[in-house]
C-alpha atoms as a PDB file:
ATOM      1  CA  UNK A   1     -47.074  36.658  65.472  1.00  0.00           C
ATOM      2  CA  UNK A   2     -50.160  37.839  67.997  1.00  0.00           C
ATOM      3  CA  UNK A   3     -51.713  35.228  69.722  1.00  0.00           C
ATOM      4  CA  UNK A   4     -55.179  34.330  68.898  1.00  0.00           C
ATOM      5  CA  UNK A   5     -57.662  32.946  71.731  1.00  0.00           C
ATOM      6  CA  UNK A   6     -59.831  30.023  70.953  1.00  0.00           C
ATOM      7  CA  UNK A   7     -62.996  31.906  70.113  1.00  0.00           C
ATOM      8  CA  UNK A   8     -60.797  33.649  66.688  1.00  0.00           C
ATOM      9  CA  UNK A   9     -59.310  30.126  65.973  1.00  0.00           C
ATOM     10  CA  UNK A  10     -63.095  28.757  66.143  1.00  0.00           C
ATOM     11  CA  UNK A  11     -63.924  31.568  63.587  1.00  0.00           C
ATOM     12  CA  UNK A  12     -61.954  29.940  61.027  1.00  0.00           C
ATOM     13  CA  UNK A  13     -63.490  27.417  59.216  1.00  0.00           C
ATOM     14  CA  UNK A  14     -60.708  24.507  58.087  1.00  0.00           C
ATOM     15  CA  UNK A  15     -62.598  21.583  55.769  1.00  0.00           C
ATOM     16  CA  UNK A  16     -61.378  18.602  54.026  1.00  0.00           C
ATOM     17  CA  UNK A  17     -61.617  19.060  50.000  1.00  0.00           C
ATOM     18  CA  UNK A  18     -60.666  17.142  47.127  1.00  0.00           C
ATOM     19  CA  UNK A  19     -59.473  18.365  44.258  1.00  0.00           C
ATOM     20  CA  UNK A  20     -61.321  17.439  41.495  1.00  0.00           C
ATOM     21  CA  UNK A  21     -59.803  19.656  38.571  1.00  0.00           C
ATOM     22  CA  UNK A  22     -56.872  21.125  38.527  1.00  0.00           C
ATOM     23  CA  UNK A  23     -55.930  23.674  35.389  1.00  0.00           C
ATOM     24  CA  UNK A  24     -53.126  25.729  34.093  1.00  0.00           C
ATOM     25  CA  UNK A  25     -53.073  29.549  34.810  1.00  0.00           C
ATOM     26  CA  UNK A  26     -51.099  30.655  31.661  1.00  0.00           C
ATOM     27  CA  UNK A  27     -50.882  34.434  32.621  1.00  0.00           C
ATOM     28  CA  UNK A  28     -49.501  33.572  36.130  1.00  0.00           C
ATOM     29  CA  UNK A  29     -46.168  32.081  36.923  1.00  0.00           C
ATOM     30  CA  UNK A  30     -46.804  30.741  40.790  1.00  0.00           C
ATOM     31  CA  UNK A  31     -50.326  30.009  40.225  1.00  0.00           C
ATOM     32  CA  UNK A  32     -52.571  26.569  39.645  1.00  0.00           C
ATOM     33  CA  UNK A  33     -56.444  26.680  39.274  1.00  0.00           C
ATOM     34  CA  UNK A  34     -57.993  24.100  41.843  1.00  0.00           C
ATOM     35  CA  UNK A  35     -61.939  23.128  41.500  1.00  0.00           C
ATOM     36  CA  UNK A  36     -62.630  21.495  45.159  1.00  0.00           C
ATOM     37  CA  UNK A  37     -65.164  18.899  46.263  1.00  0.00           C
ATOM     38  CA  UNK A  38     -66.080  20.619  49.374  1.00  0.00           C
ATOM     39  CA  UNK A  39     -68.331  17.527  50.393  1.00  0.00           C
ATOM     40  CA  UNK A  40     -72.298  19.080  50.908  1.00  0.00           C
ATOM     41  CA  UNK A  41     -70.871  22.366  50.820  1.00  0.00           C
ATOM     42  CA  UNK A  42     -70.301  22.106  47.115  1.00  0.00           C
ATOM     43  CA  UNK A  43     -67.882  23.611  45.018  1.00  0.00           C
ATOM     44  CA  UNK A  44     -64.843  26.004  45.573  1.00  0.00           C
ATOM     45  CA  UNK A  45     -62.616  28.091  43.151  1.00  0.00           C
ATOM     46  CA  UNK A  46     -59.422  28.325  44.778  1.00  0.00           C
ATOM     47  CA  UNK A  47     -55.920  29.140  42.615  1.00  0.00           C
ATOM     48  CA  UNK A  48     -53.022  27.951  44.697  1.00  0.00           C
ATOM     49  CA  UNK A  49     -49.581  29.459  44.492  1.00  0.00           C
ATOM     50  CA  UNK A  50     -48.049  25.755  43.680  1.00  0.00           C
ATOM     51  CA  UNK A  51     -47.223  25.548  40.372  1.00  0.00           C
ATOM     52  CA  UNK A  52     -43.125  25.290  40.735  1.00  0.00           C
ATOM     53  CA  UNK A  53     -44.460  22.717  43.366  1.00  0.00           C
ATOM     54  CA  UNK A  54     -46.758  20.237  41.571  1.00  0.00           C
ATOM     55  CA  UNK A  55     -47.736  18.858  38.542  1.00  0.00           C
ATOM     56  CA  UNK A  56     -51.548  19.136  37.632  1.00  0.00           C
ATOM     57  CA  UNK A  57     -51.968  15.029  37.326  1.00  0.00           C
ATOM     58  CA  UNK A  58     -50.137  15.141  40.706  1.00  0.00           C
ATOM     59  CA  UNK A  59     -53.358  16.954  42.107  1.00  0.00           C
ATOM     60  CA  UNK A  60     -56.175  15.000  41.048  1.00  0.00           C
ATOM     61  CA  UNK A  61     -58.081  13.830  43.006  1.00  0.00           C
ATOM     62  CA  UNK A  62     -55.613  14.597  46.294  1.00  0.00           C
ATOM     63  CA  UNK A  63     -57.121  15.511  49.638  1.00  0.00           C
ATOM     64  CA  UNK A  64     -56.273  18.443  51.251  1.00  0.00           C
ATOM     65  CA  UNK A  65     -56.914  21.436  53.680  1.00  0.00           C
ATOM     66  CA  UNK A  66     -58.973  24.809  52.814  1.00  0.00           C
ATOM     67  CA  UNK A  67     -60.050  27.773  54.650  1.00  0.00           C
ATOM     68  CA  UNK A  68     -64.045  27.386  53.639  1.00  0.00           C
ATOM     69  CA  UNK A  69     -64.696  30.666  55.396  1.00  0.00           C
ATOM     70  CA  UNK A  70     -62.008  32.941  53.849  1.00  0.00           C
ATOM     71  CA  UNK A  71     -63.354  36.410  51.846  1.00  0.00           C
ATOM     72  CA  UNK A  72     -63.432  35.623  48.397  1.00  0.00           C
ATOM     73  CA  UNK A  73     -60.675  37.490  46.632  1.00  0.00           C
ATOM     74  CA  UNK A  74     -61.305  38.596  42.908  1.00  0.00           C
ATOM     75  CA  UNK A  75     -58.171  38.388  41.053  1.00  0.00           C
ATOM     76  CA  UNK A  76     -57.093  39.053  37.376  1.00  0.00           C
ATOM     77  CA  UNK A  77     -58.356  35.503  36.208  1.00  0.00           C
ATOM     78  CA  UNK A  78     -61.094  34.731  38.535  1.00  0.00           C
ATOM     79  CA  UNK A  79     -62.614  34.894  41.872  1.00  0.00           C
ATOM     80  CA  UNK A  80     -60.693  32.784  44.703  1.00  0.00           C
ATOM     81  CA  UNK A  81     -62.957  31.062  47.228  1.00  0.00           C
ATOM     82  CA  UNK A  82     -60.592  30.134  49.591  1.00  0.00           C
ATOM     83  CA  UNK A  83     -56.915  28.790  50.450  1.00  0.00           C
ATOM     84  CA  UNK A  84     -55.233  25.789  50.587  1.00  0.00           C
ATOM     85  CA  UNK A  85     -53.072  25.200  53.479  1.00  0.00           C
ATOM     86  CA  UNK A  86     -49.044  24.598  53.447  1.00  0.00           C
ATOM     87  CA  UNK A  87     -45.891  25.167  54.050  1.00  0.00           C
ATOM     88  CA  UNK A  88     -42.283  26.111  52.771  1.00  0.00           C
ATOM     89  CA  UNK A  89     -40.610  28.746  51.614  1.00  0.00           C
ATOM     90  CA  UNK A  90     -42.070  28.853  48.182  1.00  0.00           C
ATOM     91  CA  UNK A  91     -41.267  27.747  44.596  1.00  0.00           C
ATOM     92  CA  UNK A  92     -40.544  24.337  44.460  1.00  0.00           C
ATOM     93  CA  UNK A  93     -40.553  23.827  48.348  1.00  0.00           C
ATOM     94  CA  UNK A  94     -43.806  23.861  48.932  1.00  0.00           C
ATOM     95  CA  UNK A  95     -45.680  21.357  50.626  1.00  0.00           C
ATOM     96  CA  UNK A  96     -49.249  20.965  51.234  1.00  0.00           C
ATOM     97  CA  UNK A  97     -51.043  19.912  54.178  1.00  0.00           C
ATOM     98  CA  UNK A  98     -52.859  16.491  53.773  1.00  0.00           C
ATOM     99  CA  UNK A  99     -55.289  14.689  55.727  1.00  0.00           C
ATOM    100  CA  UNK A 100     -55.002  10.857  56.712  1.00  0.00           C
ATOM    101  CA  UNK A 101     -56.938   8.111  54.941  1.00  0.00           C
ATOM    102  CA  UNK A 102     -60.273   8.106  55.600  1.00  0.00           C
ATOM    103  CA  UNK A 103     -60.867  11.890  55.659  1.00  0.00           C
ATOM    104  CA  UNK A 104     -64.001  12.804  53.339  1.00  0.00           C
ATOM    105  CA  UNK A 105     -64.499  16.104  51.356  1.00  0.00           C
ATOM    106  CA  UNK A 106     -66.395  18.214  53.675  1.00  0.00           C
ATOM    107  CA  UNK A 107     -65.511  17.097  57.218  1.00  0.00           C
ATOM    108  CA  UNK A 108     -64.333  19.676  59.280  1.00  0.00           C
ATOM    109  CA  UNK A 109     -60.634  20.272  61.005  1.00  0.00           C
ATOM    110  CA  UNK A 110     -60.892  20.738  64.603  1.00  0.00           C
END
């Protein structure tokens, strides 16, 4: 990978949501539909390639990690308004990146 300098890592926006629906993408095999709580930012679309992963109750109302500022992407069954941050090879080894207690939809990762 290139390294980045501080002023492109400041570029990217990383906030705190929580998840507050989380629906079934029938036409797509890897995908879930997440509506975040983005604190006073509102409300993103994002669909998340966890579905092999986790379980739709398993999301509800779970903190985690977007990119606020990423391009949104129109895809096939909607427009994506950001991404969710994790890690693993894929499929059922993935693993999402989760705040501590406390956190609050909105707050930004520094």
């Amino acid at each position: 990978m290139d390294e980045i300098n501080i002023e492109d890592f400041a570029k990217v926006d990383l906030r705190i949501a929580k998840v507050k629906t989380a629906l079934e993408v029938p036409e797509a095999n890897k995908l879930i539909k997440l509506v975040l709580d983005v604190g006073d930012l509102g409300e993103k679309t994002v669909f998340a390639g966890i579905k092999q992963a986790y379980t739709l109750e398993d999301l509800e109302d779970k903190l985690v990690v977007v990119v606020n500022n990423l391009k949104p992407r129109q895809m096939s069954f909607g427009l994506s308004e950001g991404m969710i941050l994790a890690a693993g090879p894929g499929g059922e080894e993935v693993f999402m990146v989760s705040p501590d207690s406390g956190a609050q939809p909105g707050m930004r990762v520094k």
